[in-house]
PDB file of N, CA and C in Angstrom:
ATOM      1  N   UNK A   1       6.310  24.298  59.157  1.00  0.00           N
ATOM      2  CA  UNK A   1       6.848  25.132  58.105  1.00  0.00           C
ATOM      3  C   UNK A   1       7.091  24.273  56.861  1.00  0.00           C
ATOM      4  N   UNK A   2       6.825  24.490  55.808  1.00  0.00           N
ATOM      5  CA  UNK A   2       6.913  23.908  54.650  1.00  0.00           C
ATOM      6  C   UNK A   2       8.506  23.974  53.925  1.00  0.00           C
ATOM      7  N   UNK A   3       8.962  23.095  53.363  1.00  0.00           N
ATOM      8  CA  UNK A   3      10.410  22.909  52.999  1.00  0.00           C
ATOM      9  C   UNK A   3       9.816  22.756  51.686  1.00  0.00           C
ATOM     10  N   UNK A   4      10.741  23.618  50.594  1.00  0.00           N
ATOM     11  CA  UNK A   4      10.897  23.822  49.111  1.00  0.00           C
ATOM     12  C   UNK A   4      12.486  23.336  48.625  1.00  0.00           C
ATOM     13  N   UNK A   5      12.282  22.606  47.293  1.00  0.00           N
ATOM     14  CA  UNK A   5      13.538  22.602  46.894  1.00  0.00           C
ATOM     15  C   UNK A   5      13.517  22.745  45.441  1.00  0.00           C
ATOM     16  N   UNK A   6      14.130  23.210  44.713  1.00  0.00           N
ATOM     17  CA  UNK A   6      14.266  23.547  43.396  1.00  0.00           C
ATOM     18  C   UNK A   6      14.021  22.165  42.555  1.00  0.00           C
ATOM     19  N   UNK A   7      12.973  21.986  41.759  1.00  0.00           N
ATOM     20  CA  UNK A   7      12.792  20.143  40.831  1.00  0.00           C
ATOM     21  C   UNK A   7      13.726  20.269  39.844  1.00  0.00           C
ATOM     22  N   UNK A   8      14.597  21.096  39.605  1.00  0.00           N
ATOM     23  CA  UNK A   8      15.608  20.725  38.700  1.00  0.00           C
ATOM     24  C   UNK A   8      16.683  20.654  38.850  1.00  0.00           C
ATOM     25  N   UNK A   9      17.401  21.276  40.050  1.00  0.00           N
ATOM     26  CA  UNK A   9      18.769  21.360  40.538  1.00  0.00           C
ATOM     27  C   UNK A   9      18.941  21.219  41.815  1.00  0.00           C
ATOM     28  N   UNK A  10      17.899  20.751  42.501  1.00  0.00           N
ATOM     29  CA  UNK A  10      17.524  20.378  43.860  1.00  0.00           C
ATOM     30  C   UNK A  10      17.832  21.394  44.784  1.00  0.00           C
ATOM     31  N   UNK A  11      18.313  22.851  44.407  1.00  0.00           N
ATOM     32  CA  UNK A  11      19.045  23.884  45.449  1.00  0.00           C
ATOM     33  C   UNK A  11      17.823  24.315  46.576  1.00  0.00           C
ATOM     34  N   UNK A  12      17.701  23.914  47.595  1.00  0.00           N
ATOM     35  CA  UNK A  12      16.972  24.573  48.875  1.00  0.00           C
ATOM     36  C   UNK A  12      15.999  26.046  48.369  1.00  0.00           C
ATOM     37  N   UNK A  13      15.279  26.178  48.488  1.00  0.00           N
ATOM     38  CA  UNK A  13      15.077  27.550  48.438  1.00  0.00           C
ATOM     39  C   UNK A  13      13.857  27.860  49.586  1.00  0.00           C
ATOM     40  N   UNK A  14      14.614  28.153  50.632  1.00  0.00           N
ATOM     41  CA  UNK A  14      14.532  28.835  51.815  1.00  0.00           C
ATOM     42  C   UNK A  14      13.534  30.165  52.040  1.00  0.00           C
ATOM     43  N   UNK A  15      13.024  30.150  53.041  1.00  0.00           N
ATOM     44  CA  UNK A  15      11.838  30.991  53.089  1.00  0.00           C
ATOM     45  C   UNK A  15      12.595  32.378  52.894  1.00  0.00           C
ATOM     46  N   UNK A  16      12.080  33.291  52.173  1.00  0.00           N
ATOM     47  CA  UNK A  16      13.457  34.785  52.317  1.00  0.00           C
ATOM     48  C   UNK A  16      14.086  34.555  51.738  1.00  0.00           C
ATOM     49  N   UNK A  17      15.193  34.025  51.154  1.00  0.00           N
ATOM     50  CA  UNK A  17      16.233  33.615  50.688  1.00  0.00           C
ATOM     51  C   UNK A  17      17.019  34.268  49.670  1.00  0.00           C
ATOM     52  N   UNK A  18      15.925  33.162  48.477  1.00  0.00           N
ATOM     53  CA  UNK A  18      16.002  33.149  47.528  1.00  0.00           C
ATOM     54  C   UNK A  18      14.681  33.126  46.481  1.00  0.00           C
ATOM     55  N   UNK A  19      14.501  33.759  45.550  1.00  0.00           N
ATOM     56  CA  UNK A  19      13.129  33.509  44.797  1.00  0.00           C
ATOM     57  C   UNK A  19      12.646  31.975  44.434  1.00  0.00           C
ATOM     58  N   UNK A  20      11.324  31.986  44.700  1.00  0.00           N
ATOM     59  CA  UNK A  20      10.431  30.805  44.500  1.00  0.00           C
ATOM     60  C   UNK A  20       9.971  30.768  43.306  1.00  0.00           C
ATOM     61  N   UNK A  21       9.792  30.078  42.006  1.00  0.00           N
ATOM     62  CA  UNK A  21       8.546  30.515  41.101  1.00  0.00           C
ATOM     63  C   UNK A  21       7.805  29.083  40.622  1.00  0.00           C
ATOM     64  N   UNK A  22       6.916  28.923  40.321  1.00  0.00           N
ATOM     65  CA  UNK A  22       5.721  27.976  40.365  1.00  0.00           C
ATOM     66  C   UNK A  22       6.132  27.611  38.968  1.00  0.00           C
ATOM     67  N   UNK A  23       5.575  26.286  38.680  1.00  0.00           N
ATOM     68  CA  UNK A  23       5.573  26.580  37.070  1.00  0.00           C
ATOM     69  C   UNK A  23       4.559  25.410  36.612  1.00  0.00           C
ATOM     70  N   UNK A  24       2.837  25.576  36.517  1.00  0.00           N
ATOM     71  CA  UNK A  24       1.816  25.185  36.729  1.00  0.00           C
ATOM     72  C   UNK A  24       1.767  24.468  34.950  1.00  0.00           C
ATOM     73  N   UNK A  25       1.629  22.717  34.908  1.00  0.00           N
ATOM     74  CA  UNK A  25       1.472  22.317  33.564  1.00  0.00           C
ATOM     75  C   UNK A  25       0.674  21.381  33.265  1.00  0.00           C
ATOM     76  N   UNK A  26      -0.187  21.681  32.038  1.00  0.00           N
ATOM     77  CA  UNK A  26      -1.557  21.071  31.977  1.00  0.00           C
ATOM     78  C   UNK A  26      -1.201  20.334  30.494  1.00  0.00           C
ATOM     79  N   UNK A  27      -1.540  19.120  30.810  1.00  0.00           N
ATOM     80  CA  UNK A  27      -1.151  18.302  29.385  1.00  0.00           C
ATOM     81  C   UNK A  27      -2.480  17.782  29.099  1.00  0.00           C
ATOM     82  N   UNK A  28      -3.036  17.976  27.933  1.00  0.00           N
ATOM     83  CA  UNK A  28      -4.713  17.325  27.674  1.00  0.00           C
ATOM     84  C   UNK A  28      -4.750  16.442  26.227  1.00  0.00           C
ATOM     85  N   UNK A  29      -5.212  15.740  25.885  1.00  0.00           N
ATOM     86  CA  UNK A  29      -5.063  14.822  24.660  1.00  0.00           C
ATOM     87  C   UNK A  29      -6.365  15.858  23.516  1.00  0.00           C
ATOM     88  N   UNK A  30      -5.952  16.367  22.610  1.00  0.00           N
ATOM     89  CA  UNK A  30      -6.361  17.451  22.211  1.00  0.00           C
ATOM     90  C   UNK A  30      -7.633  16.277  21.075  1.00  0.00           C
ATOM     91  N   UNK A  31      -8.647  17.393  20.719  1.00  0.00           N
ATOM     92  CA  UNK A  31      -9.791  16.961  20.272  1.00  0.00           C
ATOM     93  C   UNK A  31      -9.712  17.666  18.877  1.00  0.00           C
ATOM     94  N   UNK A  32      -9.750  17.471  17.682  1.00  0.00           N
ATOM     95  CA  UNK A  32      -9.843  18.219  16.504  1.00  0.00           C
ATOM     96  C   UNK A  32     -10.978  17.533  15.875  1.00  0.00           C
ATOM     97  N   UNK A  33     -12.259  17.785  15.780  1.00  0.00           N
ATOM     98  CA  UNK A  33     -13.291  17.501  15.043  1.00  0.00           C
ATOM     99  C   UNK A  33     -13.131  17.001  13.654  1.00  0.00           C
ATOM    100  N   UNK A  34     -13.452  16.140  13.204  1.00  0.00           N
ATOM    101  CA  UNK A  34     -13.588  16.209  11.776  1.00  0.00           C
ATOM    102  C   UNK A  34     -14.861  16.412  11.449  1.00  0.00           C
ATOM    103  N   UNK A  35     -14.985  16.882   9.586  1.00  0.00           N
ATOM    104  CA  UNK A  35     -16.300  16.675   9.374  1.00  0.00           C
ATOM    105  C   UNK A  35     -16.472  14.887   9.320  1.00  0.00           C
ATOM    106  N   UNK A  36     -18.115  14.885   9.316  1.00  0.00           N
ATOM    107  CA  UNK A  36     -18.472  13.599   9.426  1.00  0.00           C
ATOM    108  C   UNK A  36     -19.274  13.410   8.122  1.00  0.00           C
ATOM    109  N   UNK A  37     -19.060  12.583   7.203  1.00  0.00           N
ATOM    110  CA  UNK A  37     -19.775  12.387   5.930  1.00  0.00           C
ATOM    111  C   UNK A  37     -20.908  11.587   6.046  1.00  0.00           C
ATOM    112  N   UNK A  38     -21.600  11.294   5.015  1.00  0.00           N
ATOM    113  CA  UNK A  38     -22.485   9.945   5.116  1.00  0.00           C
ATOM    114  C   UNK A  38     -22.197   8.551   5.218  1.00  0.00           C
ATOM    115  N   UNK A  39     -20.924   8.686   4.504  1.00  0.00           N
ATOM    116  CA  UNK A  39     -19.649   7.250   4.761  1.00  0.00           C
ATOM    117  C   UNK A  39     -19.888   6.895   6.291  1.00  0.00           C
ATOM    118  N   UNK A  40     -19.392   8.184   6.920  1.00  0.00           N
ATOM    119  CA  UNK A  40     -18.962   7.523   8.107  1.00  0.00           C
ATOM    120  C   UNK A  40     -20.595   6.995   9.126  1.00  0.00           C
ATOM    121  N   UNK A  41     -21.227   7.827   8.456  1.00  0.00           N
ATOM    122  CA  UNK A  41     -22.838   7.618   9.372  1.00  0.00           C
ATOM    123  C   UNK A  41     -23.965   6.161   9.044  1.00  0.00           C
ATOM    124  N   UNK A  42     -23.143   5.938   7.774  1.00  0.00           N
ATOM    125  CA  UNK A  42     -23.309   4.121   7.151  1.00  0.00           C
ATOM    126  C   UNK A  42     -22.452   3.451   7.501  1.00  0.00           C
ATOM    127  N   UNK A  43     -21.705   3.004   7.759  1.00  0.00           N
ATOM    128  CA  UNK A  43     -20.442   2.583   8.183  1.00  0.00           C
ATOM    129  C   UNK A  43     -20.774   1.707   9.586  1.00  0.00           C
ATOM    130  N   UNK A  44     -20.943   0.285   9.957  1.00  0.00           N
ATOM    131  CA  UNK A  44     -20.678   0.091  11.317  1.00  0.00           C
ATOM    132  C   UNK A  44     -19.358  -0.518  11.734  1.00  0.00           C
ATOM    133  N   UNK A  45     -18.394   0.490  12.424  1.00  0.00           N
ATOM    134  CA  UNK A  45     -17.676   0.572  13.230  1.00  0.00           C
ATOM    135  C   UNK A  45     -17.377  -0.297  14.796  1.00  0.00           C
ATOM    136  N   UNK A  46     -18.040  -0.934  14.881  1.00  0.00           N
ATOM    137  CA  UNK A  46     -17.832  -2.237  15.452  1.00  0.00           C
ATOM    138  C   UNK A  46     -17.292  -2.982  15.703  1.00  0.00           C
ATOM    139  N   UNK A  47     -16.857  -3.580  14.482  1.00  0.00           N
ATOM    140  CA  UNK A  47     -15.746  -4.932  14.152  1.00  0.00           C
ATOM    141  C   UNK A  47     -14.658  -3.935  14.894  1.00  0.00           C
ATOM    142  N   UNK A  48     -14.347  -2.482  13.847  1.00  0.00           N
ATOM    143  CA  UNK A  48     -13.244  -2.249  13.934  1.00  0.00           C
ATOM    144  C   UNK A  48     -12.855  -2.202  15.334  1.00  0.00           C
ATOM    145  N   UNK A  49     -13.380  -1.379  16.154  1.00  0.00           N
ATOM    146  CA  UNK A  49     -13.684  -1.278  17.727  1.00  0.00           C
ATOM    147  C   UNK A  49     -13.425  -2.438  18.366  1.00  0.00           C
ATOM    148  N   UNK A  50     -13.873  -3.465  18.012  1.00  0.00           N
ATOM    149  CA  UNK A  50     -13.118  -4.840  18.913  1.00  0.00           C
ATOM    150  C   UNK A  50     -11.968  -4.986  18.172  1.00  0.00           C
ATOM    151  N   UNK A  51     -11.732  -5.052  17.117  1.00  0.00           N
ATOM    152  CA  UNK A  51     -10.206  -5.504  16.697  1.00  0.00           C
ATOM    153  C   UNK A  51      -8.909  -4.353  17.546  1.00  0.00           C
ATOM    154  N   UNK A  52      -9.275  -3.193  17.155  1.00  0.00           N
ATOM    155  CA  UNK A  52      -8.561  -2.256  18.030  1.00  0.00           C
ATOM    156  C   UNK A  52      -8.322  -2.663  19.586  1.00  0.00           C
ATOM    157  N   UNK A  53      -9.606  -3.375  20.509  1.00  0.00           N
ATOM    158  CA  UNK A  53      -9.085  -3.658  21.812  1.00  0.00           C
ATOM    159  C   UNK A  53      -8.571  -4.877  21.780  1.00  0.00           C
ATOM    160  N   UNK A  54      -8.627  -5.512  20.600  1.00  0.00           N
ATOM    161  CA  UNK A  54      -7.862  -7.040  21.245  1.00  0.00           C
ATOM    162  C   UNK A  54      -6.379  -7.029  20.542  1.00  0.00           C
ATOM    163  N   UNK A  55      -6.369  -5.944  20.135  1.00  0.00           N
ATOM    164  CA  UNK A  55      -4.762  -5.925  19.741  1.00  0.00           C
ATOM    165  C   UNK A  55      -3.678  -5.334  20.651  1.00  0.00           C
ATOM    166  N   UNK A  56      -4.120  -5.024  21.914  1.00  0.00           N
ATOM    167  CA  UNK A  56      -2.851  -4.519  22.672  1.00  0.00           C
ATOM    168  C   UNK A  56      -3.997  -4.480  24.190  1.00  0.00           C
ATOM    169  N   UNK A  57      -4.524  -5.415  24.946  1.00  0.00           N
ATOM    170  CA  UNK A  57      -4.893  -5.901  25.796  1.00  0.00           C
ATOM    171  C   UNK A  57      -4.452  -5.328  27.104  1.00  0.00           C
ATOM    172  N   UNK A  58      -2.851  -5.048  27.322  1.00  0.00           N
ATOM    173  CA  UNK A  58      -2.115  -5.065  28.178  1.00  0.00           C
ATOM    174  C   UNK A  58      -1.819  -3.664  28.429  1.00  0.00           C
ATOM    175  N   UNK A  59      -1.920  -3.040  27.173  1.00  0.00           N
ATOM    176  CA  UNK A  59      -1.440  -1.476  26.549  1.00  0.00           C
ATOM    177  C   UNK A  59      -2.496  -0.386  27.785  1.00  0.00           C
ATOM    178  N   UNK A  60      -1.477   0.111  28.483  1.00  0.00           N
ATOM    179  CA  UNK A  60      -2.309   1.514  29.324  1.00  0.00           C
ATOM    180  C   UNK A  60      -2.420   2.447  28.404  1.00  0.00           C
ATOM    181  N   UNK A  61      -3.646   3.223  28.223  1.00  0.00           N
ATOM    182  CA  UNK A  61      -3.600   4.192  27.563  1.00  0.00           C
ATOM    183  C   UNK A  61      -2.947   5.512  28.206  1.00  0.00           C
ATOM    184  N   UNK A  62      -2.533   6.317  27.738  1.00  0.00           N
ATOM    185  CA  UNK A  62      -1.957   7.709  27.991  1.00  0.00           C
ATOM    186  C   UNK A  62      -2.913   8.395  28.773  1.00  0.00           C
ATOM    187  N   UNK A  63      -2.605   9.118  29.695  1.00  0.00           N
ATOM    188  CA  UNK A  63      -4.155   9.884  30.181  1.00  0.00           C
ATOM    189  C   UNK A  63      -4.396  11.013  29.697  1.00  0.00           C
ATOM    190  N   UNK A  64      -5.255  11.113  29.139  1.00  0.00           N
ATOM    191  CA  UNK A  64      -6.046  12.319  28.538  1.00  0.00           C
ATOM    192  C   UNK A  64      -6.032  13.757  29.254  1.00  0.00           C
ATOM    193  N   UNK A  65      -5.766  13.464  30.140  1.00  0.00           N
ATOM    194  CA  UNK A  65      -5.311  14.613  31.317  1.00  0.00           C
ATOM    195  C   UNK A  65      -4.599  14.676  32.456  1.00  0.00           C
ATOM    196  N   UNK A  66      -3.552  15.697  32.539  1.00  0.00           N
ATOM    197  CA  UNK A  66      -2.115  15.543  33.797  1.00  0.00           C
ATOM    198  C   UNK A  66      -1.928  16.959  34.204  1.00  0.00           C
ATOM    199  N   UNK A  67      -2.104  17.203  35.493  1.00  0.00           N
ATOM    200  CA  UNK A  67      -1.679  18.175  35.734  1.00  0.00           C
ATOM    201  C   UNK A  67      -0.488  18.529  36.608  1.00  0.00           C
ATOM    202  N   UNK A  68       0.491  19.062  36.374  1.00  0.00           N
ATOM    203  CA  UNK A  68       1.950  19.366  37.242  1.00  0.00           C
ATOM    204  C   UNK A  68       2.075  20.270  37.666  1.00  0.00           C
ATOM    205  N   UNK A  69       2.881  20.166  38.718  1.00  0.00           N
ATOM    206  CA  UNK A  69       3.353  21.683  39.520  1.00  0.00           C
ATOM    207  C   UNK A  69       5.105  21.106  39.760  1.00  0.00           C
ATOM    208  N   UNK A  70       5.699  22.711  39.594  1.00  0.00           N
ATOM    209  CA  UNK A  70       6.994  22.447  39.474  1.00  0.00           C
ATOM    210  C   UNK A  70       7.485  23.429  40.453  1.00  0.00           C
ATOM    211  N   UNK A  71       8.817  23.908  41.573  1.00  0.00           N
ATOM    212  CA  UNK A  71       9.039  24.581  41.995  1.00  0.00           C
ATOM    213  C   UNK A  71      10.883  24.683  41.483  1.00  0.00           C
ATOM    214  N   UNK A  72      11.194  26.092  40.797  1.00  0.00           N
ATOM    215  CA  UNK A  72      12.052  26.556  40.683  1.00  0.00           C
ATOM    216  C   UNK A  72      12.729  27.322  41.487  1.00  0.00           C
ATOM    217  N   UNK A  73      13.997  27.155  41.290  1.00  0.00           N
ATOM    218  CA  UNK A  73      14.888  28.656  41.814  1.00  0.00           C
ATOM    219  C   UNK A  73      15.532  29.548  40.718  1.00  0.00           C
ATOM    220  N   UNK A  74      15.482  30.710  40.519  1.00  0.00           N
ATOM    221  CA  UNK A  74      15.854  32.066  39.660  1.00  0.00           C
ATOM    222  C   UNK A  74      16.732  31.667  38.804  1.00  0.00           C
ATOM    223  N   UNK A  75      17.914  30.893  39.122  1.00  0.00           N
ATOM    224  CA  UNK A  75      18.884  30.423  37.697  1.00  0.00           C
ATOM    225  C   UNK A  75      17.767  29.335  37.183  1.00  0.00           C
ATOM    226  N   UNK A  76      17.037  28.533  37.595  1.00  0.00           N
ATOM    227  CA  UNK A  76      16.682  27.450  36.267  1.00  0.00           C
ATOM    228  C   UNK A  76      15.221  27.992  35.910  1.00  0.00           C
ATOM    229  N   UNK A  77      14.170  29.154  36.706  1.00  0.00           N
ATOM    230  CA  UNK A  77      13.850  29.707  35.833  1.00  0.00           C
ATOM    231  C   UNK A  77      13.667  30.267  34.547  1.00  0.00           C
ATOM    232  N   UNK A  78      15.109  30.914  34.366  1.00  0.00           N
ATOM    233  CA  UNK A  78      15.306  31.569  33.292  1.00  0.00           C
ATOM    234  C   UNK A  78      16.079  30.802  32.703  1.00  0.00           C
ATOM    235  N   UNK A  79      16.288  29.637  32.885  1.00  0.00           N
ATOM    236  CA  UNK A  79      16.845  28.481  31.788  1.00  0.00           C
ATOM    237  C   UNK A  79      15.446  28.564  31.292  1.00  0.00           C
ATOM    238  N   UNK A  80      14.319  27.482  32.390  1.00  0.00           N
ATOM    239  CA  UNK A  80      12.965  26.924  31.525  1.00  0.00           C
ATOM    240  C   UNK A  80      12.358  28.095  30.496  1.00  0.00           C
ATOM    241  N   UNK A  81      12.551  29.350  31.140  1.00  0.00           N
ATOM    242  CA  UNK A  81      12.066  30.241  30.230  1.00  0.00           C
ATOM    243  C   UNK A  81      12.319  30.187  28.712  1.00  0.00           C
ATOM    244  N   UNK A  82      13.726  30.331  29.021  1.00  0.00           N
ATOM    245  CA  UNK A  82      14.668  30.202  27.808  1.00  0.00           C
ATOM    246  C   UNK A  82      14.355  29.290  26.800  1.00  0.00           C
ATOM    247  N   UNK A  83      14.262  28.225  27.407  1.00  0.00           N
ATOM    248  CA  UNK A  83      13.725  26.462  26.558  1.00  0.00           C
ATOM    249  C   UNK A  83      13.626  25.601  27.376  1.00  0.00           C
ATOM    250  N   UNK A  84      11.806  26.169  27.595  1.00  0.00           N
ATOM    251  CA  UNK A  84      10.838  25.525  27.779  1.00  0.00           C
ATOM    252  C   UNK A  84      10.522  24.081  28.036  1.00  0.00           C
ATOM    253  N   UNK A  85      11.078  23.340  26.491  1.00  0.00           N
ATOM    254  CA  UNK A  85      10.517  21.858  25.920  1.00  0.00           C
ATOM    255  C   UNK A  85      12.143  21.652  25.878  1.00  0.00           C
ATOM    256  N   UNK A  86      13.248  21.946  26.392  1.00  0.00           N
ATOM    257  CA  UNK A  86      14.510  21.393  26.644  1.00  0.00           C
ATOM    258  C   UNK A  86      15.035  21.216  25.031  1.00  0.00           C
ATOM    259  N   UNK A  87      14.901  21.732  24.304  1.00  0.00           N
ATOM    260  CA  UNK A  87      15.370  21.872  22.633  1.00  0.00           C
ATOM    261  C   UNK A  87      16.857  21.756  22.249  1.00  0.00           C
ATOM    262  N   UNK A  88      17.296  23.086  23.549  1.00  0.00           N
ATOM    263  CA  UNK A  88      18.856  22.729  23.532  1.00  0.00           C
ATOM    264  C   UNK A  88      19.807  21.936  23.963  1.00  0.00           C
ATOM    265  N   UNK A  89      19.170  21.048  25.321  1.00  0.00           N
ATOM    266  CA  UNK A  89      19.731  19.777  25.529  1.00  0.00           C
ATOM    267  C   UNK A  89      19.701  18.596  24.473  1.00  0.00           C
ATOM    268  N   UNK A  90      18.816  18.940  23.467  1.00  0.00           N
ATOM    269  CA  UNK A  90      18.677  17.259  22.439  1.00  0.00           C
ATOM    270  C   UNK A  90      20.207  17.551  21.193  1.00  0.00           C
ATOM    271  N   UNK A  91      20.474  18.723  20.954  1.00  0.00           N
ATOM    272  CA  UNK A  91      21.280  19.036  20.179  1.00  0.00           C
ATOM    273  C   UNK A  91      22.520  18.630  20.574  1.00  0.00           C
ATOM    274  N   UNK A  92      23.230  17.508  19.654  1.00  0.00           N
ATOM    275  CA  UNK A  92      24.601  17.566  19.809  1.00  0.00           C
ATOM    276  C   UNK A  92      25.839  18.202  19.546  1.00  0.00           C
ATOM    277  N   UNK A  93      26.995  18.255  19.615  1.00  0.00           N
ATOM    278  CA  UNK A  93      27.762  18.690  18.703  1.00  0.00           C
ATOM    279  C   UNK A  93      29.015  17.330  18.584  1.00  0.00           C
ATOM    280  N   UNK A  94      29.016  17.050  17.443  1.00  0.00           N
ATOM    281  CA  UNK A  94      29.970  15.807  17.462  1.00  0.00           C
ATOM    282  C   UNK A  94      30.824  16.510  16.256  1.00  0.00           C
ATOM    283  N   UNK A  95      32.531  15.641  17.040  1.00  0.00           N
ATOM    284  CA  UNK A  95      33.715  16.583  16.180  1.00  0.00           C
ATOM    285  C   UNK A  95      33.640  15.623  14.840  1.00  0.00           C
ATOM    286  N   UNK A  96      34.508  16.326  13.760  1.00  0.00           N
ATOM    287  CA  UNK A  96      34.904  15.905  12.739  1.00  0.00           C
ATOM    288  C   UNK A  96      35.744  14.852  12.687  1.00  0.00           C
ATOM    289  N   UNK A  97      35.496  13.786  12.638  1.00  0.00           N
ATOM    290  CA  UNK A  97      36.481  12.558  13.035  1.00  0.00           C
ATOM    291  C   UNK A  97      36.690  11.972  11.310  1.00  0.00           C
TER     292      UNK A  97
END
């Protein structure tokens, strides 16, 4: 039998219980075309291309593609629903000192 637990508040959620909901996330390093001039089609790009890899050697790149799976229970559902990208956790409120 498979055991579920909520990835944000760790609450059990038990076969029957309580509601399950998935929450499937695809992160991709996005592509925006530019036009390409004659500049760039004269141009050898080369040098620049090695200078770019020998300046951070060590540096992992980001992966261009991630895919997640998340399992909720019904209260933090309708939090993530609510905010999504966590917007209202970054906001402070600091008193008038």
């Amino acid at each position: 039998m498979l055991h579920f637990s909520c990835d944000m508040c760790g609450k059990d959620l038990a076969p029957g219980a309580d509601s399950r909901y998935v929450v499937k996330l695809e992160v991709y390093a996005a592509h925006d075309p530019s036009e390409l001039t004659e500049e760039d089609l004269d141009s050898d790009h080369l040098e620049a291309i090695g200078q770019k890899l020998c300046e951070e050697p060590d540096a992992e790149p980001a992966p261009a593609y991630e895919k997640k799976k998340f399992d909720l229970c019904g209260g933090c559902h309708r939090k993530f629903l609510a905010d999504p990208l966590g917007r209202e956790a970054q906001k402070f409120d600091f008193s008038p000192n």
